[in-house]
Protein backbone atom coordinates (compact mmCIF):
# COMPACT_ATOMS: atom_id res chain seq x y z
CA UNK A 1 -21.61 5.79 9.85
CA UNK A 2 -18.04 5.84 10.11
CA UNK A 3 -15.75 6.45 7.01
CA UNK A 4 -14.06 3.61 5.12
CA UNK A 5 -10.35 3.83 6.35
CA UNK A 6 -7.96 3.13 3.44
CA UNK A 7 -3.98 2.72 3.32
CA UNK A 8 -2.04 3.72 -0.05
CA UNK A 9 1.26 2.60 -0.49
CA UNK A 10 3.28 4.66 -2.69
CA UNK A 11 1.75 7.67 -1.38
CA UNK A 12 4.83 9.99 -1.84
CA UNK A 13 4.52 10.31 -5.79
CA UNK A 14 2.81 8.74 -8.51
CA UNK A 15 -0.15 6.45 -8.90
CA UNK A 16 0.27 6.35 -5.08
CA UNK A 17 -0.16 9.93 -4.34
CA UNK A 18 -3.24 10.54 -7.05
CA UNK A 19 -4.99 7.48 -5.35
CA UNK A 20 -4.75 9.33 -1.62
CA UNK A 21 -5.83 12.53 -2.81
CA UNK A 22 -8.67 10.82 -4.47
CA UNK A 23 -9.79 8.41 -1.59
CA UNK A 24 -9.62 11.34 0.59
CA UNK A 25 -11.56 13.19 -1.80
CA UNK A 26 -14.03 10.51 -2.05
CA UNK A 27 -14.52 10.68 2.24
CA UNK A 28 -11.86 7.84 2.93
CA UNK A 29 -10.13 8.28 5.88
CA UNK A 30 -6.83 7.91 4.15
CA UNK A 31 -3.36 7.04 5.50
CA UNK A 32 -0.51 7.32 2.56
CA UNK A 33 2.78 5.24 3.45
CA UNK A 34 6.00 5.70 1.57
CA UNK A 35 9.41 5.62 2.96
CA UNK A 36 10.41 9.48 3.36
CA UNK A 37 7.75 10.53 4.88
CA UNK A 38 8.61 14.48 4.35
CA UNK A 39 8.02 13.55 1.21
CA UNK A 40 4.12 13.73 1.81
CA UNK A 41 3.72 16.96 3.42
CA UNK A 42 1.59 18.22 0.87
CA UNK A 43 -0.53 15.51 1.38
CA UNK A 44 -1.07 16.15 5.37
CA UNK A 45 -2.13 19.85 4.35
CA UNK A 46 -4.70 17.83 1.91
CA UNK A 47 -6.61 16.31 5.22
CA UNK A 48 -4.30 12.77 4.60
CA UNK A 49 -2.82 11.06 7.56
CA UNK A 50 1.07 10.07 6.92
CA UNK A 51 3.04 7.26 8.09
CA UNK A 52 6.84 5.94 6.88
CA UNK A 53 6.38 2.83 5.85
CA UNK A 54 8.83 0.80 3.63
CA UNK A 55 7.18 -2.04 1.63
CA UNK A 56 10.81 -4.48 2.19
CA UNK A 57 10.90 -4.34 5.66
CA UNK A 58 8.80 -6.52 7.21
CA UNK A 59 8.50 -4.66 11.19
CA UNK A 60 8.18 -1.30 9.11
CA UNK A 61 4.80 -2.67 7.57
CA UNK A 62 3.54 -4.32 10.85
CA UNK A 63 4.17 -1.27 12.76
CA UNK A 64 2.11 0.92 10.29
CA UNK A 65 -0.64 -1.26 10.14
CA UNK A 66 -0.32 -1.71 14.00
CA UNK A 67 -0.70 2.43 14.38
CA UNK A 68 -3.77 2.57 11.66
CA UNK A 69 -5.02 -0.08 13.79
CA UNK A 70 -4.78 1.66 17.12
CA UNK A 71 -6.32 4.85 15.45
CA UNK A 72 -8.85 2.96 13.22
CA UNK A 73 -9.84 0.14 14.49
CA UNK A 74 -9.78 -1.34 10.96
CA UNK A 75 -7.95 -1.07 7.52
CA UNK A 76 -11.30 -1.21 4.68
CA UNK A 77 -9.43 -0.51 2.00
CA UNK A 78 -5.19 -1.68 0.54
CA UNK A 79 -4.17 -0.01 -2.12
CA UNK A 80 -0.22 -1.32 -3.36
CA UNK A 81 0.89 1.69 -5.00
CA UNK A 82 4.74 1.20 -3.86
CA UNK A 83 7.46 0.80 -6.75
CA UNK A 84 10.43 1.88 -8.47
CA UNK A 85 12.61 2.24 -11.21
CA UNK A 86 15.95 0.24 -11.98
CA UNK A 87 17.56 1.64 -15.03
CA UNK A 88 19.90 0.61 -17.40
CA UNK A 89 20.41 -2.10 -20.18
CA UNK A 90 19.10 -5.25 -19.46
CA UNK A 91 22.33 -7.24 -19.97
CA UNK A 92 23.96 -4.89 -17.12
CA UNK A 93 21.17 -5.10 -14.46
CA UNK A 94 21.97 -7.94 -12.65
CA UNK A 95 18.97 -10.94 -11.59
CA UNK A 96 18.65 -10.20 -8.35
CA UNK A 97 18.47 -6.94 -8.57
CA UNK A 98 15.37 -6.98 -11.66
CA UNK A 99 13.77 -9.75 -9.51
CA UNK A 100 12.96 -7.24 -6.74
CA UNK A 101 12.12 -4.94 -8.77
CA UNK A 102 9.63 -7.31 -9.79
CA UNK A 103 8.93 -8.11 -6.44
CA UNK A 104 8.19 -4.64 -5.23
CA UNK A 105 6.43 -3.29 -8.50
CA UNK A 106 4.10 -6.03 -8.99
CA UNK A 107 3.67 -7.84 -5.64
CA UNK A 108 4.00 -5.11 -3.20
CA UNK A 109 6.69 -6.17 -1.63
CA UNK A 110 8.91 -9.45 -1.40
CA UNK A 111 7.23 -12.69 -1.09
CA UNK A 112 9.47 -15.45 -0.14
CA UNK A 113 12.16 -17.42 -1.74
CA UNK A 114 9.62 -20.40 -1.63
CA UNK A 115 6.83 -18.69 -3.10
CA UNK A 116 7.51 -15.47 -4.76
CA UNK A 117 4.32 -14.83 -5.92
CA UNK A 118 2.27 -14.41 -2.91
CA UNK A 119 0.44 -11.42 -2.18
CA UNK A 120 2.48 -8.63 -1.12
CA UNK A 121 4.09 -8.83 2.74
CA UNK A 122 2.12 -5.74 3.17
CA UNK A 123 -1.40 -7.55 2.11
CA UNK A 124 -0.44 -10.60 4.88
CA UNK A 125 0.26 -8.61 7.23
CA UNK A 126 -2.79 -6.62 6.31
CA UNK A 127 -5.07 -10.09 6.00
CA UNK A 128 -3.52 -11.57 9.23
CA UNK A 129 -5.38 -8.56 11.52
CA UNK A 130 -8.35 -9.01 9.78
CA UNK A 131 -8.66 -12.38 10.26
CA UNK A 132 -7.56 -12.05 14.06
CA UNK A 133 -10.35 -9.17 14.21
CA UNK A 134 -13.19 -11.55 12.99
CA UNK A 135 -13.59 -9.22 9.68
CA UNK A 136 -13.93 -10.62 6.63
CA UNK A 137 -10.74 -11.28 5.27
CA UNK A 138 -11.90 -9.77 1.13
CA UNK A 139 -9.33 -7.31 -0.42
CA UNK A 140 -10.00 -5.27 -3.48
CA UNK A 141 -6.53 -5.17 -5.73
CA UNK A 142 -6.11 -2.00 -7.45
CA UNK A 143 -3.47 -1.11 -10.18
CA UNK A 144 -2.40 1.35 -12.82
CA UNK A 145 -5.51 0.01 -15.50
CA UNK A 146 -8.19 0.92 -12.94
CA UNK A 147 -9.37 4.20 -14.30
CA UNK A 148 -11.97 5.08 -11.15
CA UNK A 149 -12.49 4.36 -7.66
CA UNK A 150 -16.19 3.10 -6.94
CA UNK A 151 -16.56 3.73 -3.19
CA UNK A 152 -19.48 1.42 -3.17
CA UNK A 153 -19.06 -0.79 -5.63
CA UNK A 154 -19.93 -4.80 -4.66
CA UNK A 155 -16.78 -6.59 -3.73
């Protein structure tokens, strides 16, 4: 039997990066996105296939999940592991700029101005191939408090 395919964003540091390594450790075929690329080079030595991918930009996403596609055949696993910091006191950081923060951190990427808390861009465009493939359209949402990965756990 083939091996689960997963995508990580995030991959280039952080939560991101230790959830690659261990999905790839685990047998995953793993693919970690992030937006410099170089950035992951250690990770392509580690057996992890690399793509730039920026969570805010809406073709960037469609193309990587287009390639994993092409490759694949199928995306098992998302993993949202893209964020960043905005620093400073909270009087001097304007709105805008804390909501997408928010946005990115929490979400995975903007929703829209209409609903702003929809799954990440990156999940749609994720869900939308599934459901065009026929697969069942079921996502497992992983963040920061999940302490292990149980390749086959019951979703």
């Amino acid at each position: 039997m083939a091996s689960k395919v997963a995508l990580v964003t995030g991959g280039s540091s952080g939560i991101g990066e230790a959830t690659a390594l261990k999905l790839r450790e685990l047998g995953y075929t793993t693919y970690a996105a992030a937006r410099r690329a170089e950035r992951m080079d250690h990770l392509t030595a580690a057996g992890i296939r690399t793509l730039a991918m920026d969570v805010t930009d809406e073709e960037s996403m469609q193309a990587g999940i287009k390639r994993i596609l092409a490759e694949q055949g199928r995306i098992d696993v998302l993993v949202n592991g893209a964020g960043y910091g905005s620093y400073g006191a909270i009087e001097d950081v304007p709105l805008a700029e804390a909501r997408h923060q928010f946005e990115v951190n929490v979400f995975g990427g903007p929703g829209s101005p209409s609903s702003p808390s929809k799954p990440s861009a990156t999940a749609c465009a994720w869900r939308s191939h599934r459901s065009a493939s026929g697969q069942p359209r079921t996502m497992k949402w992983l963040s920061a408090q999940d302490s292990t990965i149980a390749p086959d756990a019951p979703q």
